[in-house]
PDB file of N, CA and C in Angstrom:
ATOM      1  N   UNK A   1      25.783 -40.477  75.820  1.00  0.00           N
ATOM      2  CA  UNK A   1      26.287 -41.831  75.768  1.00  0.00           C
ATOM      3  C   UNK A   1      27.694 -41.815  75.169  1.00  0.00           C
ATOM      4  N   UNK A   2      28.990 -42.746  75.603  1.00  0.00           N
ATOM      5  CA  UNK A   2      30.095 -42.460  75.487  1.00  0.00           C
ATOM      6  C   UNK A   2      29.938 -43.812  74.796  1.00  0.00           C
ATOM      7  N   UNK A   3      31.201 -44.043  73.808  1.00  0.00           N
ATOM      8  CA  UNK A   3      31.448 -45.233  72.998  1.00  0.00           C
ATOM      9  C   UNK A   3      32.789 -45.504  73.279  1.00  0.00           C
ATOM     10  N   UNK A   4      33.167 -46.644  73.223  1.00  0.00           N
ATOM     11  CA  UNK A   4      34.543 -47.876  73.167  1.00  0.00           C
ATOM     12  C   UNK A   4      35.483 -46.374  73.349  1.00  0.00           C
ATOM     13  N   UNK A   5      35.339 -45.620  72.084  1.00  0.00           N
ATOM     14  CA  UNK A   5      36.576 -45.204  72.032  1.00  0.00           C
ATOM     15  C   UNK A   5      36.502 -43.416  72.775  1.00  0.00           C
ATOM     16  N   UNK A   6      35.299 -43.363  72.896  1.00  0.00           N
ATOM     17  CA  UNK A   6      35.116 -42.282  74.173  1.00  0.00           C
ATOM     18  C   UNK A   6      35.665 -42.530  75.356  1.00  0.00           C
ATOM     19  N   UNK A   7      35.570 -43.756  75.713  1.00  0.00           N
ATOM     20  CA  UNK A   7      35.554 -44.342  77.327  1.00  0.00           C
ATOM     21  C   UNK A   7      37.382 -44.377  77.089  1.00  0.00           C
ATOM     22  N   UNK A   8      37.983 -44.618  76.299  1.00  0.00           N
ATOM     23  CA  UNK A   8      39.233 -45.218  76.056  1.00  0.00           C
ATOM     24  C   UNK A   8      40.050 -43.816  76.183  1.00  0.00           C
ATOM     25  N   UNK A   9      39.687 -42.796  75.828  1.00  0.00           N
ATOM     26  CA  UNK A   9      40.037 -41.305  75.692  1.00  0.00           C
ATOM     27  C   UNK A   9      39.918 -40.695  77.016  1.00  0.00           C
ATOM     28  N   UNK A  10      38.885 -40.915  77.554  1.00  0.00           N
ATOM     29  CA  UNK A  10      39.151 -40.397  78.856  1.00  0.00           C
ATOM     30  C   UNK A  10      40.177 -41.238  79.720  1.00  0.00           C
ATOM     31  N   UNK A  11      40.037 -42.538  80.170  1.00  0.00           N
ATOM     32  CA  UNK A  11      40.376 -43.440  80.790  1.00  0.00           C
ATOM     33  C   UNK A  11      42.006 -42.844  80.686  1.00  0.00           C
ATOM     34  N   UNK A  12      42.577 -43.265  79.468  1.00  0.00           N
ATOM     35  CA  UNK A  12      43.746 -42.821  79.020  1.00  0.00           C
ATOM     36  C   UNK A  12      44.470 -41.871  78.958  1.00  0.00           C
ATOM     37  N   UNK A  13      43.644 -40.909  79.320  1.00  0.00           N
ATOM     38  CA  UNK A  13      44.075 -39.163  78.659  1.00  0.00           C
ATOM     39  C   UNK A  13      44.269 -38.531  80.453  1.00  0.00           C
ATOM     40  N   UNK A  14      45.121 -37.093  80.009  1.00  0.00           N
ATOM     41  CA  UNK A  14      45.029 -36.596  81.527  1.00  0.00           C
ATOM     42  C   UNK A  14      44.341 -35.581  81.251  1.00  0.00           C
ATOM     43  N   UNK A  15      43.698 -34.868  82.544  1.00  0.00           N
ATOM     44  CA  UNK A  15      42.357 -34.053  82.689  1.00  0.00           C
ATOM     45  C   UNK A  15      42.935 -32.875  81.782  1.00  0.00           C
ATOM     46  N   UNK A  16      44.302 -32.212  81.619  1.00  0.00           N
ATOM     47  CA  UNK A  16      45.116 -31.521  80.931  1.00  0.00           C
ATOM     48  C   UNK A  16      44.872 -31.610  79.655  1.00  0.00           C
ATOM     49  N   UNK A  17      45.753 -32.927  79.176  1.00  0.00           N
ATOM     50  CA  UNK A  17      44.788 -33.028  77.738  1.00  0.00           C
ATOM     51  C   UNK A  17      43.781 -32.874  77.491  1.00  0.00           C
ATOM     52  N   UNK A  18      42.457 -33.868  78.144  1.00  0.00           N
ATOM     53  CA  UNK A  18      40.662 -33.296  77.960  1.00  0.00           C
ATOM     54  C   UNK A  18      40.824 -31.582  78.176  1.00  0.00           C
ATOM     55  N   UNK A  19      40.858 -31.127  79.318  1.00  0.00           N
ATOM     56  CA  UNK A  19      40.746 -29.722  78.827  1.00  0.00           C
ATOM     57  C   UNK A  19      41.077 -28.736  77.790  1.00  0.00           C
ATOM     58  N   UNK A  20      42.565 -29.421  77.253  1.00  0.00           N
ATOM     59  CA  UNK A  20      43.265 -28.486  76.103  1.00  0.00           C
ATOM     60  C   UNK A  20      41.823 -29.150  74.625  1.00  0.00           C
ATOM     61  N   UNK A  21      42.062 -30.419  74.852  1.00  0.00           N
ATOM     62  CA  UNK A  21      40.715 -30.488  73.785  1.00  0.00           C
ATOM     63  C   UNK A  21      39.604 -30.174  73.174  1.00  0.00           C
ATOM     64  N   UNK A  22      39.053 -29.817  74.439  1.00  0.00           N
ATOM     65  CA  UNK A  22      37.397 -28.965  74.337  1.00  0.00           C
ATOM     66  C   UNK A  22      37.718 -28.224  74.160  1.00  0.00           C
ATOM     67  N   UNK A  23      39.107 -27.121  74.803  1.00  0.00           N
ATOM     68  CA  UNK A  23      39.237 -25.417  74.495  1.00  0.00           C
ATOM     69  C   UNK A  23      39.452 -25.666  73.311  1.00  0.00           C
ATOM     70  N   UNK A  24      40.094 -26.484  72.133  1.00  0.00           N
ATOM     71  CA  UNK A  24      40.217 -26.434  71.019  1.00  0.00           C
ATOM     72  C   UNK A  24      38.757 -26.916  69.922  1.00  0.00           C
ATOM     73  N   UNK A  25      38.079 -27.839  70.521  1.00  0.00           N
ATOM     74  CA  UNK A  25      36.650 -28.086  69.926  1.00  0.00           C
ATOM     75  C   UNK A  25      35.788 -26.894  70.285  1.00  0.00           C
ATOM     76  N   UNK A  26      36.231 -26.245  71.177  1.00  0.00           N
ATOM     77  CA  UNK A  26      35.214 -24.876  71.031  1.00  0.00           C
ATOM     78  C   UNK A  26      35.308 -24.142  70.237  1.00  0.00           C
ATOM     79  N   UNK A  27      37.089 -23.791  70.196  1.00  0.00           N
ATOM     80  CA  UNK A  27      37.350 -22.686  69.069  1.00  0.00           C
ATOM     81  C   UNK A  27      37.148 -23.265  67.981  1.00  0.00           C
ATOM     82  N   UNK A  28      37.287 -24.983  67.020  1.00  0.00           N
ATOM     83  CA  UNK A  28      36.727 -24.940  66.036  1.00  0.00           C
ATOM     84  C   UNK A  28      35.218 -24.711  65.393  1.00  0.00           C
ATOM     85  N   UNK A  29      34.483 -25.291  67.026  1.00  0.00           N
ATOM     86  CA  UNK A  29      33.254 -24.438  66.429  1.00  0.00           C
ATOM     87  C   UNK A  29      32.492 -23.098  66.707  1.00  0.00           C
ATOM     88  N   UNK A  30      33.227 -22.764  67.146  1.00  0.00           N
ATOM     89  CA  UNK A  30      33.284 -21.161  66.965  1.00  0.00           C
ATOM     90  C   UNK A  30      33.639 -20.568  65.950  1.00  0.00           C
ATOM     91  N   UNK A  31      34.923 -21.061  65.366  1.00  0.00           N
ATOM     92  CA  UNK A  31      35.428 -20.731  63.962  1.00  0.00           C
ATOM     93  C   UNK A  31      34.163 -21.086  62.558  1.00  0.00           C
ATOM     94  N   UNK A  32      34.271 -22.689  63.159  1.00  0.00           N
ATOM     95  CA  UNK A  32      33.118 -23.083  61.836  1.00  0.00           C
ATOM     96  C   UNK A  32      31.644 -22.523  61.801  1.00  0.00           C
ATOM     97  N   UNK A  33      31.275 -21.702  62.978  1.00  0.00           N
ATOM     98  CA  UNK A  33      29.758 -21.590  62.891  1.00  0.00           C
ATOM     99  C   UNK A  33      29.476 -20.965  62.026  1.00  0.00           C
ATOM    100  N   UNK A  34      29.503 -20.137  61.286  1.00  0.00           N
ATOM    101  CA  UNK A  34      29.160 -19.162  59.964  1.00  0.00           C
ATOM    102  C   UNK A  34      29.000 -20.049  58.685  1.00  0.00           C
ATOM    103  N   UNK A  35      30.024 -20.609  58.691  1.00  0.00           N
ATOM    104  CA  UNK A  35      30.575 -21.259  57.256  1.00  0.00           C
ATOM    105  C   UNK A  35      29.143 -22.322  56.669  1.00  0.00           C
ATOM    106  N   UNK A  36      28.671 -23.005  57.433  1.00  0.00           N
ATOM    107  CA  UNK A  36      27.925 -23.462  56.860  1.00  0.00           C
ATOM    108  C   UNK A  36      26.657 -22.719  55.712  1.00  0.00           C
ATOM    109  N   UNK A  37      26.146 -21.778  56.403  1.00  0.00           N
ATOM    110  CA  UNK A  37      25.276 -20.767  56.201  1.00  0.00           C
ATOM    111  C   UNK A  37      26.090 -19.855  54.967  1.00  0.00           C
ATOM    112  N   UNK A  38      27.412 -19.524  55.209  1.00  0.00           N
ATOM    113  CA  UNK A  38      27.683 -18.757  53.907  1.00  0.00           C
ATOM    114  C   UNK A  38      27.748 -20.080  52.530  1.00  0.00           C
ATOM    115  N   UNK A  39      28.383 -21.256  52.918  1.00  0.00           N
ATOM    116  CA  UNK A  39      28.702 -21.836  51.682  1.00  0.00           C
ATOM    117  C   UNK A  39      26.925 -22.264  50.971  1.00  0.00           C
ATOM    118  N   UNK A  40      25.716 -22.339  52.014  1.00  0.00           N
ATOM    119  CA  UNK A  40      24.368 -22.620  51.221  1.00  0.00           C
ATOM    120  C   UNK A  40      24.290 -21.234  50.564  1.00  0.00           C
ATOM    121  N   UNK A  41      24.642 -20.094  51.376  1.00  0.00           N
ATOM    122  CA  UNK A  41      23.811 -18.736  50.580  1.00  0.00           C
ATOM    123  C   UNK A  41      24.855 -18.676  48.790  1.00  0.00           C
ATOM    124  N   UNK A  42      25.809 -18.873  49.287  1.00  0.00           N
ATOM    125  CA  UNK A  42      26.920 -19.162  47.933  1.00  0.00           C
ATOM    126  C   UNK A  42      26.860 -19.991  46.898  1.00  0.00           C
ATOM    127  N   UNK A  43      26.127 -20.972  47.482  1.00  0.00           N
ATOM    128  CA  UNK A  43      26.430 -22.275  46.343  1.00  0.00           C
ATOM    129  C   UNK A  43      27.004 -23.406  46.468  1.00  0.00           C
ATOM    130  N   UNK A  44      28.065 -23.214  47.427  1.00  0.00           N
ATOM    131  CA  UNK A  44      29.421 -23.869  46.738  1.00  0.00           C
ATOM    132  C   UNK A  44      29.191 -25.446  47.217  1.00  0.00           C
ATOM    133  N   UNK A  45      28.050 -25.716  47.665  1.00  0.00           N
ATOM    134  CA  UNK A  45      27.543 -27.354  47.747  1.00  0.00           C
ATOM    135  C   UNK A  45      27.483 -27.719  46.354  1.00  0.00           C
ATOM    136  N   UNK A  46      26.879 -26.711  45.855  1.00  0.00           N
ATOM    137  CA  UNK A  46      26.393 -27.892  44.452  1.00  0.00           C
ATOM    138  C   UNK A  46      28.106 -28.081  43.472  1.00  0.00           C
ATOM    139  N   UNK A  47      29.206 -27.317  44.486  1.00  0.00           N
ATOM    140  CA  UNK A  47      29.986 -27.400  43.306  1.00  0.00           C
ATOM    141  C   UNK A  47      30.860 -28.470  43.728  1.00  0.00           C
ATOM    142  N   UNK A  48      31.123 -28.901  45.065  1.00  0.00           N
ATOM    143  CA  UNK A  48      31.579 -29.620  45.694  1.00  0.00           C
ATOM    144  C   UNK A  48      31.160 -30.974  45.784  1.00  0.00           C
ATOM    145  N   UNK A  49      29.959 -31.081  45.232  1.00  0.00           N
ATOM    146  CA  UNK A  49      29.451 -32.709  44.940  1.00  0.00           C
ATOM    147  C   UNK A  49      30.049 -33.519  43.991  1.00  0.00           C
ATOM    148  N   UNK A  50      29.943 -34.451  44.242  1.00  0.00           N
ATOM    149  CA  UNK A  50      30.822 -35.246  43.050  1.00  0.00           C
ATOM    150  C   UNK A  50      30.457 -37.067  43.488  1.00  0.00           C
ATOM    151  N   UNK A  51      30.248 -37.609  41.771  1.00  0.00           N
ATOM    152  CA  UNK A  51      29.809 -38.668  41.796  1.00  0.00           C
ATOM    153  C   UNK A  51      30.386 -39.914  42.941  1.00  0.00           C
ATOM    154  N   UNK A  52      31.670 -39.626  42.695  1.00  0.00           N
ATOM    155  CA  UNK A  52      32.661 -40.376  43.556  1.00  0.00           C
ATOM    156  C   UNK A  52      32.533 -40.306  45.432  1.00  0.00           C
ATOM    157  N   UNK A  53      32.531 -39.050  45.359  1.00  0.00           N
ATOM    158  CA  UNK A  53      31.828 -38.690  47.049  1.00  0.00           C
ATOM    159  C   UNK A  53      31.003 -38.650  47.614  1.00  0.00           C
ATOM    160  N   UNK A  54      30.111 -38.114  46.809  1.00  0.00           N
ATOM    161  CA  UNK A  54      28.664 -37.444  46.966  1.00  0.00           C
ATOM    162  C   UNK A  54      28.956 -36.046  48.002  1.00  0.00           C
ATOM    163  N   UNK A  55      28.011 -36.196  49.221  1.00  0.00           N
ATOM    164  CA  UNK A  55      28.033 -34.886  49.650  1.00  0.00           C
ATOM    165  C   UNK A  55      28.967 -35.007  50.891  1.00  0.00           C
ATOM    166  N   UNK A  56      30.185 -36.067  50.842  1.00  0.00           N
ATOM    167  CA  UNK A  56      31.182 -35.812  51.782  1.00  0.00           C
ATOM    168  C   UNK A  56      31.831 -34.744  51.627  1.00  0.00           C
ATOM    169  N   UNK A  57      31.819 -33.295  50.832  1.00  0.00           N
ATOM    170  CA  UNK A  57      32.740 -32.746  50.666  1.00  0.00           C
ATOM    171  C   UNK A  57      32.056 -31.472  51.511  1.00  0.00           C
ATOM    172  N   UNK A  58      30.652 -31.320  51.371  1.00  0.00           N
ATOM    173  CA  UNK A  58      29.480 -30.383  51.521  1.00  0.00           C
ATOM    174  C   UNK A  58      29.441 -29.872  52.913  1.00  0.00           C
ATOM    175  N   UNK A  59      28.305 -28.972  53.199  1.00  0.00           N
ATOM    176  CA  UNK A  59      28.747 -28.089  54.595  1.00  0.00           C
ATOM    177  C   UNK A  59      27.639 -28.993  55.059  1.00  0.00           C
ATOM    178  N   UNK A  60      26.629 -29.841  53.965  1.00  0.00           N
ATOM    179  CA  UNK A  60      25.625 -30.889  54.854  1.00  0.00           C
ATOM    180  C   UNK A  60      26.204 -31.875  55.450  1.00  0.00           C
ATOM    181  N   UNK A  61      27.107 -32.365  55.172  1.00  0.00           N
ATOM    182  CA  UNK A  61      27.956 -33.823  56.005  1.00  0.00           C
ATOM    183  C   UNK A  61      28.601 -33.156  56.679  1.00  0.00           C
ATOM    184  N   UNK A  62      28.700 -31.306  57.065  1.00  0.00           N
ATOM    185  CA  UNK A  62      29.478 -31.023  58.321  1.00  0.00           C
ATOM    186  C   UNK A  62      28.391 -30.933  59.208  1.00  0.00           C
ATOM    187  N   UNK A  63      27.487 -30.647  58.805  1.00  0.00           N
ATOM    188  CA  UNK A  63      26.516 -30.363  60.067  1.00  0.00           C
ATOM    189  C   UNK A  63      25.695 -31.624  60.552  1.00  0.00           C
ATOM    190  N   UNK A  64      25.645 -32.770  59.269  1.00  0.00           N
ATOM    191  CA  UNK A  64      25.012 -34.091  59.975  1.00  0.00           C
ATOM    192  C   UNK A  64      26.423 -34.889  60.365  1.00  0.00           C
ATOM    193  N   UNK A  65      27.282 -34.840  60.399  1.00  0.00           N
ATOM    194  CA  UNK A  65      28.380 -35.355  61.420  1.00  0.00           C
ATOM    195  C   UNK A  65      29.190 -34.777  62.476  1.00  0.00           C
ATOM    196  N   UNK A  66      29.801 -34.127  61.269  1.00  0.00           N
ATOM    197  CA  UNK A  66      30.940 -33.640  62.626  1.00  0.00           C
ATOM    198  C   UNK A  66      30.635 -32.423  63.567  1.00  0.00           C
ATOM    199  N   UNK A  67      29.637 -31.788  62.690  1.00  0.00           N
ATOM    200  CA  UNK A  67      28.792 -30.487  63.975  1.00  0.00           C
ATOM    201  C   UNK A  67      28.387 -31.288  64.879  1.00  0.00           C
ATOM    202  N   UNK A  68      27.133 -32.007  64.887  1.00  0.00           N
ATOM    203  CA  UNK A  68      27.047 -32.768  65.979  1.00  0.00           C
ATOM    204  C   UNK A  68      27.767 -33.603  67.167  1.00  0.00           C
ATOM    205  N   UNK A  69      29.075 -34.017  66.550  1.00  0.00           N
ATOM    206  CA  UNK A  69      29.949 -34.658  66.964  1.00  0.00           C
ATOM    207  C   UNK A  69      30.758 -34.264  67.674  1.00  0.00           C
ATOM    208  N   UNK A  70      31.057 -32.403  67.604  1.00  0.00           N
ATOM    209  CA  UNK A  70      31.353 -31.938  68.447  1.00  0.00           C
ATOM    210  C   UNK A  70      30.912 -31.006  69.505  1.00  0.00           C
ATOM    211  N   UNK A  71      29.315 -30.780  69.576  1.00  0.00           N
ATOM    212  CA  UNK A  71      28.578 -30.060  70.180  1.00  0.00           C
ATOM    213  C   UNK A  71      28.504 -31.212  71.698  1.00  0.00           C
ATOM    214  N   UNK A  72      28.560 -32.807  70.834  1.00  0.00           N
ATOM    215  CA  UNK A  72      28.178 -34.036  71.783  1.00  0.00           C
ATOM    216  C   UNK A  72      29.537 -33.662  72.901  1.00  0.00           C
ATOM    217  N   UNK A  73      30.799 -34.045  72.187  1.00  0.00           N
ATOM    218  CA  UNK A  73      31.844 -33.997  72.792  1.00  0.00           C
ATOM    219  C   UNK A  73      31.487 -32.695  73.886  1.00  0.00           C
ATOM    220  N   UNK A  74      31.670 -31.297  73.368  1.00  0.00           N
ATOM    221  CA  UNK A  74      31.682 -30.427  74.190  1.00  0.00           C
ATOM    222  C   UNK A  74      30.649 -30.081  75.486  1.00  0.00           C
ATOM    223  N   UNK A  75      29.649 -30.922  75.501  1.00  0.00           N
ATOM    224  CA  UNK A  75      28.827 -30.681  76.769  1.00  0.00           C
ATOM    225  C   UNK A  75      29.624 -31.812  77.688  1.00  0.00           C
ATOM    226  N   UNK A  76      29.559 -32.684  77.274  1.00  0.00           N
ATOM    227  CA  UNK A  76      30.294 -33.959  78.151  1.00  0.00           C
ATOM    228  C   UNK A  76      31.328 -33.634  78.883  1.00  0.00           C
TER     229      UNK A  76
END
Protein backbone atom coordinates (compact mmCIF):
# COMPACT_ATOMS: atom_id res chain seq x y z
CA UNK A 1 0.00 0.00 0.00
CA UNK A 2 1.45 3.40 -1.15
CA UNK A 3 0.61 6.69 0.90
CA UNK A 4 -0.07 10.56 -0.16
CA UNK A 5 3.45 10.92 -0.21
CA UNK A 6 4.46 7.56 -1.92
CA UNK A 7 2.03 8.24 -4.75
CA UNK A 8 3.52 11.94 -4.92
CA UNK A 9 7.22 10.44 -5.33
CA UNK A 10 6.55 8.40 -7.98
CA UNK A 11 4.08 10.58 -9.89
CA UNK A 12 6.79 13.31 -9.65
CA UNK A 13 10.04 11.58 -9.84
CA UNK A 14 11.72 10.11 -13.12
CA UNK A 15 12.13 6.28 -13.42
CA UNK A 16 16.09 7.45 -13.16
CA UNK A 17 15.67 8.89 -9.95
CA UNK A 18 13.36 5.77 -8.52
CA UNK A 19 16.05 3.58 -9.74
CA UNK A 20 19.13 5.55 -8.36
CA UNK A 21 16.95 5.31 -5.03
CA UNK A 22 16.39 1.71 -4.41
CA UNK A 23 20.14 1.09 -5.66
CA UNK A 24 20.86 3.34 -2.74
CA UNK A 25 18.09 1.79 -0.18
CA UNK A 26 19.66 -1.44 -0.98
CA UNK A 27 23.10 -0.51 -0.26
CA UNK A 28 21.88 1.08 3.01
CA UNK A 29 20.46 -2.01 3.94
CA UNK A 30 22.98 -3.99 3.08
CA UNK A 31 25.31 -1.78 4.95
CA UNK A 32 22.91 -1.68 8.05
CA UNK A 33 22.15 -5.43 8.22
CA UNK A 34 24.73 -6.51 10.87
CA UNK A 35 24.54 -3.50 13.03
CA UNK A 36 21.56 -4.21 14.66
CA UNK A 37 22.66 -7.63 16.00
CA UNK A 38 26.18 -6.30 16.94
CA UNK A 39 24.86 -3.17 18.92
CA UNK A 40 22.23 -5.98 21.11
CA UNK A 41 25.31 -8.45 21.49
CA UNK A 42 27.31 -5.09 22.75
CA UNK A 43 25.02 -3.28 24.73
CA UNK A 44 25.07 -0.15 23.39
CA UNK A 45 20.99 0.10 23.57
CA UNK A 46 21.00 0.38 27.09
CA UNK A 47 23.52 3.20 26.69
CA UNK A 48 21.76 5.08 24.13
CA UNK A 49 18.42 5.38 25.99
CA UNK A 50 17.61 8.38 27.46
CA UNK A 51 14.71 9.87 29.37
CA UNK A 52 14.18 12.60 26.84
CA UNK A 53 14.07 10.08 23.79
CA UNK A 54 13.56 6.92 24.95
CA UNK A 55 14.51 4.27 22.46
CA UNK A 56 14.65 6.69 19.39
CA UNK A 57 18.26 6.45 19.47
CA UNK A 58 18.32 2.35 19.70
CA UNK A 59 18.89 -0.34 16.92
CA UNK A 60 14.99 -1.25 18.20
CA UNK A 61 13.40 1.94 16.56
CA UNK A 62 15.72 0.92 13.55
CA UNK A 63 14.27 -2.22 13.03
CA UNK A 64 10.51 -1.25 14.10
CA UNK A 65 10.70 1.72 11.61
CA UNK A 66 12.99 2.42 9.32
CA UNK A 67 14.09 -1.40 8.58
CA UNK A 68 10.76 -1.99 7.67
CA UNK A 69 10.34 1.09 5.85
CA UNK A 70 12.80 0.24 3.65
CA UNK A 71 12.43 -3.44 2.94
CA UNK A 72 8.50 -1.91 2.06
CA UNK A 73 10.03 0.66 -0.29
CA UNK A 74 12.43 -1.87 -1.90
CA UNK A 75 10.03 -4.63 -3.12
CA UNK A 76 7.66 -1.98 -4.60
Amino acid sequence: MVNEAGVALILFSSLRYLEGLRNRITALRIFAKDIPDASHDEGRDQVLRSRQWGRQNTSENWENNAGHFLVIFSVQ
